[in-house]
C-alpha atoms as a PDB file:
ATOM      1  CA  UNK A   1      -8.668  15.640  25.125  1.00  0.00           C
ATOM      2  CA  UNK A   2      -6.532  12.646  24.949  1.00  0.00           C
ATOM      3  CA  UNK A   3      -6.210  10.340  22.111  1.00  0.00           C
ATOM      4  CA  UNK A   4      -4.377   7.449  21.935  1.00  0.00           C
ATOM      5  CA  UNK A   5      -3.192   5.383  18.737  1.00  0.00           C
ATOM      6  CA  UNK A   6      -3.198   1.429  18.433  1.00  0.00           C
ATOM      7  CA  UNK A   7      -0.105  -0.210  17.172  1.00  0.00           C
ATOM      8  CA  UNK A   8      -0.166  -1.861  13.905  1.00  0.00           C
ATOM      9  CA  UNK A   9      -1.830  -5.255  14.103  1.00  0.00           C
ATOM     10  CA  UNK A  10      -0.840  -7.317  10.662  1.00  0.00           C
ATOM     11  CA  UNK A  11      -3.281  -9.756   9.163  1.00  0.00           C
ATOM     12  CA  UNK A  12      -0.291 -12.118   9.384  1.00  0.00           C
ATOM     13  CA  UNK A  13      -0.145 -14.377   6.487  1.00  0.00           C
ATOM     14  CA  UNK A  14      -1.509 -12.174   4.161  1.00  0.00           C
ATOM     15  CA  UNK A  15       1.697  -9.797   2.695  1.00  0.00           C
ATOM     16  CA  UNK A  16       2.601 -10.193  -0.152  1.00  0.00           C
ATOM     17  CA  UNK A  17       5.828  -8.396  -2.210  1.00  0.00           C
ATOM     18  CA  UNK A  18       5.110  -7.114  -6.143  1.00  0.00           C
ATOM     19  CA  UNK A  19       7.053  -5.344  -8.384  1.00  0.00           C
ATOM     20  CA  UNK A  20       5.847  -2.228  -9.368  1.00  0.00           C
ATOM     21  CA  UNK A  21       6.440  -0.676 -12.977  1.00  0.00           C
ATOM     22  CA  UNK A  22       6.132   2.154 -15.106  1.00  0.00           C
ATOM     23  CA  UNK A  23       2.450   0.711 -16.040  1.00  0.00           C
ATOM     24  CA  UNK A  24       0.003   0.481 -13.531  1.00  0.00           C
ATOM     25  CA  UNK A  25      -0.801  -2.810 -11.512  1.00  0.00           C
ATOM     26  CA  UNK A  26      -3.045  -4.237  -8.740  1.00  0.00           C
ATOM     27  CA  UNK A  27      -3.571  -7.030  -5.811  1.00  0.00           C
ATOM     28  CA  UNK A  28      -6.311  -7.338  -3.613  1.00  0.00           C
ATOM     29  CA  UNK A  29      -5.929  -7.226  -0.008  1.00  0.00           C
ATOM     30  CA  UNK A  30      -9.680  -8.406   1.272  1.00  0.00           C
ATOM     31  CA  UNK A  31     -12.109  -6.648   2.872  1.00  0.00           C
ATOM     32  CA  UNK A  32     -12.681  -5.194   6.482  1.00  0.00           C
ATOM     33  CA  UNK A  33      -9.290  -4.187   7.364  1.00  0.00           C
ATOM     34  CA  UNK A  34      -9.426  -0.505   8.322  1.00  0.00           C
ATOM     35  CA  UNK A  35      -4.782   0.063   7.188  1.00  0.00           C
ATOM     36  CA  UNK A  36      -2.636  -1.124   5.013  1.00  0.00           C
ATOM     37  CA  UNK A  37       1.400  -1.100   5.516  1.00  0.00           C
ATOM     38  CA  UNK A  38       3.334  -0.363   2.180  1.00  0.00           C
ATOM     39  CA  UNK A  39       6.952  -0.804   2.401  1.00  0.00           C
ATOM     40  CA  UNK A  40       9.006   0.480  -0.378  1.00  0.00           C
ATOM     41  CA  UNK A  41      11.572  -2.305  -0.453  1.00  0.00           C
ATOM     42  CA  UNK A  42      13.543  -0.427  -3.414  1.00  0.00           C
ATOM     43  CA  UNK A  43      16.715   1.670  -2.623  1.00  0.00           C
ATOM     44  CA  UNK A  44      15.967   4.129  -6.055  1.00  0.00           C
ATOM     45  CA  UNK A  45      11.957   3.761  -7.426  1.00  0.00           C
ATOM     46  CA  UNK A  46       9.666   6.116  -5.434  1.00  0.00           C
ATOM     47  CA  UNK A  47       6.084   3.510  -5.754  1.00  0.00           C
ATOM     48  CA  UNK A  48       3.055   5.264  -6.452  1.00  0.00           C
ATOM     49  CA  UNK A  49       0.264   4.257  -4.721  1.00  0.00           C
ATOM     50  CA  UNK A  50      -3.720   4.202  -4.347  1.00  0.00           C
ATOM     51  CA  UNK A  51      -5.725   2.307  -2.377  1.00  0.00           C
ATOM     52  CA  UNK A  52      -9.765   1.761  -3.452  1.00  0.00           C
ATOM     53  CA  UNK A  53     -12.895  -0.735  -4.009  1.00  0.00           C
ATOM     54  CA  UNK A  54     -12.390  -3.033  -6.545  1.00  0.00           C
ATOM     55  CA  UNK A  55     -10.216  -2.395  -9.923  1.00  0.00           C
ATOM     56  CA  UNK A  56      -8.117   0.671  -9.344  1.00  0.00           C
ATOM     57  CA  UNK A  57      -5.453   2.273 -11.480  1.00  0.00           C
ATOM     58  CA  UNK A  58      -2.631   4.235  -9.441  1.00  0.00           C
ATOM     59  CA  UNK A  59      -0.982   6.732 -11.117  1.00  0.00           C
ATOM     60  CA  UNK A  60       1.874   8.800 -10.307  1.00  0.00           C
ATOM     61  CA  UNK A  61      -0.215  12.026  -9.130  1.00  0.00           C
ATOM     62  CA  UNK A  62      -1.293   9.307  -6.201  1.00  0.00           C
ATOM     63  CA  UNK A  63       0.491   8.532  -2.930  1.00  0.00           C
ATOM     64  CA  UNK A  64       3.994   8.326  -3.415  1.00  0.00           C
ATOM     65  CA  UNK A  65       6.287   5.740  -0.870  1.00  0.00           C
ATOM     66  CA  UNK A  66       9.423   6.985  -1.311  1.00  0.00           C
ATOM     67  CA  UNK A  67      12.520   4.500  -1.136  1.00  0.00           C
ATOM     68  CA  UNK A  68      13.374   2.519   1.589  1.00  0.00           C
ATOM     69  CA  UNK A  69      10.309   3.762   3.686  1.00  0.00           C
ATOM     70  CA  UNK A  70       7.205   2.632   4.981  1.00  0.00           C
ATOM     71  CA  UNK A  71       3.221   4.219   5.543  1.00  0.00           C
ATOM     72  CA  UNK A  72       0.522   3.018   7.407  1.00  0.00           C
ATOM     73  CA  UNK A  73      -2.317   4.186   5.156  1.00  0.00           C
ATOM     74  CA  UNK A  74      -6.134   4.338   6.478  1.00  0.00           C
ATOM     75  CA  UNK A  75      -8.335   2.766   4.210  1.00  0.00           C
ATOM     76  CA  UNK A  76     -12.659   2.487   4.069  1.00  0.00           C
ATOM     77  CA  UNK A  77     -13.786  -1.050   4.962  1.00  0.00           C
ATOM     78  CA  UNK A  78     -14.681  -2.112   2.116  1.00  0.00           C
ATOM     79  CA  UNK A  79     -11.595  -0.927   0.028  1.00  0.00           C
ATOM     80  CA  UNK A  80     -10.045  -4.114  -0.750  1.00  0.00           C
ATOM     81  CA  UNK A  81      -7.067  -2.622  -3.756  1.00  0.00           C
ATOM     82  CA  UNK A  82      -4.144  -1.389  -3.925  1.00  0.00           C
ATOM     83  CA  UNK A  83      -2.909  -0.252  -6.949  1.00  0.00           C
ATOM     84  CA  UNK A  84       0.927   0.485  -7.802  1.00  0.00           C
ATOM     85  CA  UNK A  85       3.047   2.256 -10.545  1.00  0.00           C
ATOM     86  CA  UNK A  86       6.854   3.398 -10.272  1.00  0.00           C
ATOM     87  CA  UNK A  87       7.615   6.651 -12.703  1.00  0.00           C
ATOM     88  CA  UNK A  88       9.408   3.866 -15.402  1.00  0.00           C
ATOM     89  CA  UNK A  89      12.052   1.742 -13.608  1.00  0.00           C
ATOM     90  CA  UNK A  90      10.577  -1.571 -11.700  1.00  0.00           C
ATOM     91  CA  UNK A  91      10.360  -1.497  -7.784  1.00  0.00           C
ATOM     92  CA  UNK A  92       9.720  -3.417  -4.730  1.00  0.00           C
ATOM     93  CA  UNK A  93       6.588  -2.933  -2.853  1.00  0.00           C
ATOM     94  CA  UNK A  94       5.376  -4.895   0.294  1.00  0.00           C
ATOM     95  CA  UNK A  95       1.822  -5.039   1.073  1.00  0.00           C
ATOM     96  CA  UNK A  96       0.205  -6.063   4.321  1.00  0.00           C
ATOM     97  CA  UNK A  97      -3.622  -5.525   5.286  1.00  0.00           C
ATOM     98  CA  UNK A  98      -4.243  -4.545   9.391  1.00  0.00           C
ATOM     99  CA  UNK A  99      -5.590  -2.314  11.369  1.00  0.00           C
ATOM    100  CA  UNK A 100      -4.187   0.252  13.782  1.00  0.00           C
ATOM    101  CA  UNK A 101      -1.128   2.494  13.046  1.00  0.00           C
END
């Protein structure tokens, strides 16, 4: 069986960069995109992560982006959150809505 992955496609326009800190945050990304890209833009915080429908609060038992990386993290349709927390120090999170990998 052969599968094949798409490249990342970015909903261009809509990043945006936040600071993550040791309490937990949120932006909205919009609807309908099936990834999001998080890129840790911090050389020391590891960003904690989770991605959901409406308010969500991200602690740091959720996805962790560890410095100076980046995921591509599948998300339901209609998940339109991301929600952020560092383990006390502030970071530098990039978000970006898409679809593919």
């Amino acid at each position: 069986m052969t599968t094949t992955t798409d490249a990342f496609e970015p909903a261009y326009g809509s990043g945006t960069t936040v600071s993550p800190a040791g309490t937990s945050a949120y932006s909205t990304l919009g609807a309908g995109s099936l990834n999001v890209v998080l890129t840790n833009l911090d050389a020391s915080e590891v960003v904690y992560v989770r991605v959901g429908e409406g308010a969500q609060t991200a602690t740091v038992a959720d996805y962790p982006v560890l410095p100076n990386t980046q995921v591509s993290l599948s998300k339901g349709k209609y998940d339109d959150t991301v929600a952020y927390i560092t383990g006390g120090g502030t970071g530098s999170l990039h978000i970006i809505a898409g679809r593919g990998l």
